[in-house]
N, C-alpha and C. Protein backbone atom coordinates (compact mmCIF):
# COMPACT_ATOMS: atom_id res chain seq x y z
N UNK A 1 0.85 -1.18 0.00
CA UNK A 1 0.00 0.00 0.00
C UNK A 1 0.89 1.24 0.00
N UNK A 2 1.14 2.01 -0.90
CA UNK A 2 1.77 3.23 -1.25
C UNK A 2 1.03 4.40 -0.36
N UNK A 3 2.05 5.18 0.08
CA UNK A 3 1.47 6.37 1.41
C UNK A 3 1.75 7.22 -0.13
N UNK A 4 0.76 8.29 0.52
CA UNK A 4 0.62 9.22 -0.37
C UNK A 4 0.74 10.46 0.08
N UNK A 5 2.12 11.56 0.76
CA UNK A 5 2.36 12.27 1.34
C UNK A 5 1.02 13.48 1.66
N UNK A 6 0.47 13.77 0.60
CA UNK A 6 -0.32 14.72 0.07
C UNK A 6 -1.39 14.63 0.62
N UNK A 7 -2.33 12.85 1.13
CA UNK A 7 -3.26 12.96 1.96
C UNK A 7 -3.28 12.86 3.28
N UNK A 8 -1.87 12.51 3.54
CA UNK A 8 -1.40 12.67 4.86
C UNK A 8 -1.78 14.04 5.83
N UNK A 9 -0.64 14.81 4.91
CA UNK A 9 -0.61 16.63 5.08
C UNK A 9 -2.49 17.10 5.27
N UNK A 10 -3.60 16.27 4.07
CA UNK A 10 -4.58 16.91 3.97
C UNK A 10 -5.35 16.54 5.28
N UNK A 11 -4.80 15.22 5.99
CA UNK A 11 -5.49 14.84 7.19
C UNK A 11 -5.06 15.50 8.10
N UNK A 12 -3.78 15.64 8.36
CA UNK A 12 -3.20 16.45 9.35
C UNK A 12 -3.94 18.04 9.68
N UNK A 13 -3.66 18.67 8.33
CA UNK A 13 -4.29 19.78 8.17
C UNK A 13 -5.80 20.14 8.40
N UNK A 14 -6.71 18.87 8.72
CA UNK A 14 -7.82 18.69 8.94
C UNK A 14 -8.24 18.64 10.41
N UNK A 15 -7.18 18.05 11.00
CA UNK A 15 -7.37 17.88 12.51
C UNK A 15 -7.06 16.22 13.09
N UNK A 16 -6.39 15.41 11.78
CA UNK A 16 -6.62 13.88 12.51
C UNK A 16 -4.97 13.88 12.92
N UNK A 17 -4.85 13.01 14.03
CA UNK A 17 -3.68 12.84 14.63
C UNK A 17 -3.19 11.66 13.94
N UNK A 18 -2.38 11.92 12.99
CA UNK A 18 -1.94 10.16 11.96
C UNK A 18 -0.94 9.76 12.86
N UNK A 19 -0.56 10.45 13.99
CA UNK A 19 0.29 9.59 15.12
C UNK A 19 -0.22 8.33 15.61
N UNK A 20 -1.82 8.50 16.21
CA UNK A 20 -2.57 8.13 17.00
C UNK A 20 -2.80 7.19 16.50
N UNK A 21 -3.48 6.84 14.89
CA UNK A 21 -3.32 6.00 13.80
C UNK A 21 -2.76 4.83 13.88
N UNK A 22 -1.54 5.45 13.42
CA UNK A 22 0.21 4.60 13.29
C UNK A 22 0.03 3.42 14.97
N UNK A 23 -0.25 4.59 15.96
CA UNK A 23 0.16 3.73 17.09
C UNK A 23 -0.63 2.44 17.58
N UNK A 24 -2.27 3.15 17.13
CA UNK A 24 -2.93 1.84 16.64
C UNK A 24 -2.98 0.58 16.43
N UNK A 25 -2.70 1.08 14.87
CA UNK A 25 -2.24 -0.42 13.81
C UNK A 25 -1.01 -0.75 14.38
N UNK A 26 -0.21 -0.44 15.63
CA UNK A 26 1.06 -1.51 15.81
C UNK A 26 0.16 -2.36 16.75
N UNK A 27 -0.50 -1.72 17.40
CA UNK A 27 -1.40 -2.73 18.38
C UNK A 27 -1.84 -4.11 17.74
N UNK A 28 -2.05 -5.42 18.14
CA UNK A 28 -2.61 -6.73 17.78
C UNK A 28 -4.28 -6.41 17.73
N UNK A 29 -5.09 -6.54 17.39
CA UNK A 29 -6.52 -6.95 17.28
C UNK A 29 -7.00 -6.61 18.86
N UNK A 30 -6.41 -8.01 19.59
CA UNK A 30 -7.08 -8.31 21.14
C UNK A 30 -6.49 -7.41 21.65
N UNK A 31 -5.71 -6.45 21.51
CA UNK A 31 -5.00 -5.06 22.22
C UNK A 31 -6.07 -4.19 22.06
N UNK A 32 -6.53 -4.05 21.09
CA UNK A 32 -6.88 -2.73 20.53
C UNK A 32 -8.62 -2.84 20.89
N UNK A 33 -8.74 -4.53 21.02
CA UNK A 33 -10.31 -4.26 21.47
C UNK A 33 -10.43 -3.87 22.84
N UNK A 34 -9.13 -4.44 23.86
CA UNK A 34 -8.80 -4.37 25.42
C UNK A 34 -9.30 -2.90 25.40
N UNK A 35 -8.29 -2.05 24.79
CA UNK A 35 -8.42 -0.63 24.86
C UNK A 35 -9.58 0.33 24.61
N UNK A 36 -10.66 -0.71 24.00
CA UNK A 36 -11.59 -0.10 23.22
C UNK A 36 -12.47 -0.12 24.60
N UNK A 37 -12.40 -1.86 24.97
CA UNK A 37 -13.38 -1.96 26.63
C UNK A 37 -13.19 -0.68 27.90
N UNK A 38 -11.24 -0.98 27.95
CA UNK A 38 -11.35 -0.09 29.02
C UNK A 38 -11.93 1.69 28.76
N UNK A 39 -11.85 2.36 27.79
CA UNK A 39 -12.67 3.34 27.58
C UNK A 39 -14.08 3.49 27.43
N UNK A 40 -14.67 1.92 26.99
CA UNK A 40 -16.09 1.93 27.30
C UNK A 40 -16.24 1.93 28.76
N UNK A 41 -15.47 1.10 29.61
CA UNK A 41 -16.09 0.79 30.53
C UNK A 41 -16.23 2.25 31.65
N UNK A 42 -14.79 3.31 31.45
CA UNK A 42 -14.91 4.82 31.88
C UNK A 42 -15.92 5.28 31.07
N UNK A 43 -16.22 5.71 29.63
CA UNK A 43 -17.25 6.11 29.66
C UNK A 43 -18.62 5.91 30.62
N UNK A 44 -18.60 4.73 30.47
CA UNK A 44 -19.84 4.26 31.45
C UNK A 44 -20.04 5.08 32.74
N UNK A 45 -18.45 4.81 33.50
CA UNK A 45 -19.00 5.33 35.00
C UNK A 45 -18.94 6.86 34.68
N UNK A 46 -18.56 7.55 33.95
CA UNK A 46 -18.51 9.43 34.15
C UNK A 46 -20.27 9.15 33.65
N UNK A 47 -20.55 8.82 32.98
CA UNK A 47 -21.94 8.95 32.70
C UNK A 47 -22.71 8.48 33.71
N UNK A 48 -22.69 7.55 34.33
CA UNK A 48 -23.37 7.13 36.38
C UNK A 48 -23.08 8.69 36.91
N UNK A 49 -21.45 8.82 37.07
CA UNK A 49 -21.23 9.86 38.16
C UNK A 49 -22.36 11.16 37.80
N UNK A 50 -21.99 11.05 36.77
CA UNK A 50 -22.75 12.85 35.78
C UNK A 50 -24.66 12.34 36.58
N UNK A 51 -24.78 11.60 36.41
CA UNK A 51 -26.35 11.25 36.41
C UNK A 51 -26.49 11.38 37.86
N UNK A 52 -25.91 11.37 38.50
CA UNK A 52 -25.82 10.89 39.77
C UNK A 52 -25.69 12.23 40.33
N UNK A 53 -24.75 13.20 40.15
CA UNK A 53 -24.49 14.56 40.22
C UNK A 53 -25.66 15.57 40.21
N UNK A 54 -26.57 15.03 38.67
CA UNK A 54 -27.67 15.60 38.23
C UNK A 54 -28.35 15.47 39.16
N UNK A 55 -28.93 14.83 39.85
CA UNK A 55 -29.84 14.28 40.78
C UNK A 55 -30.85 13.47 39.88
């Protein structure tokens, strides 16, 4: 798969972090879903706490 400097720059210039990307895809599959849980599973509780806050 050929990088194509030009849409790189146009993502960058857009706002996407192609760091974040890169660091990603070094991750395995079962890494990257781990990571996916543990941010679901914080989402979850700030959304309890917030509700909870609310009354």
């Amino acid at each position: 798969m050929a990088r194509d400097p030009a849409v790189h720059e146009e993502a960058e210039a857009y706002g996407i972090d192609i760091s974040l990307i890169r660091a990603n895809l070094r991750l395995t599959p079962t890494e990257r879903l781990r990571r996916h849980d543990k941010a679901l599973n914080m989402q979850k509780k700030l959304r309890v706490a917030m509700e909870k806050k609310r009354g």
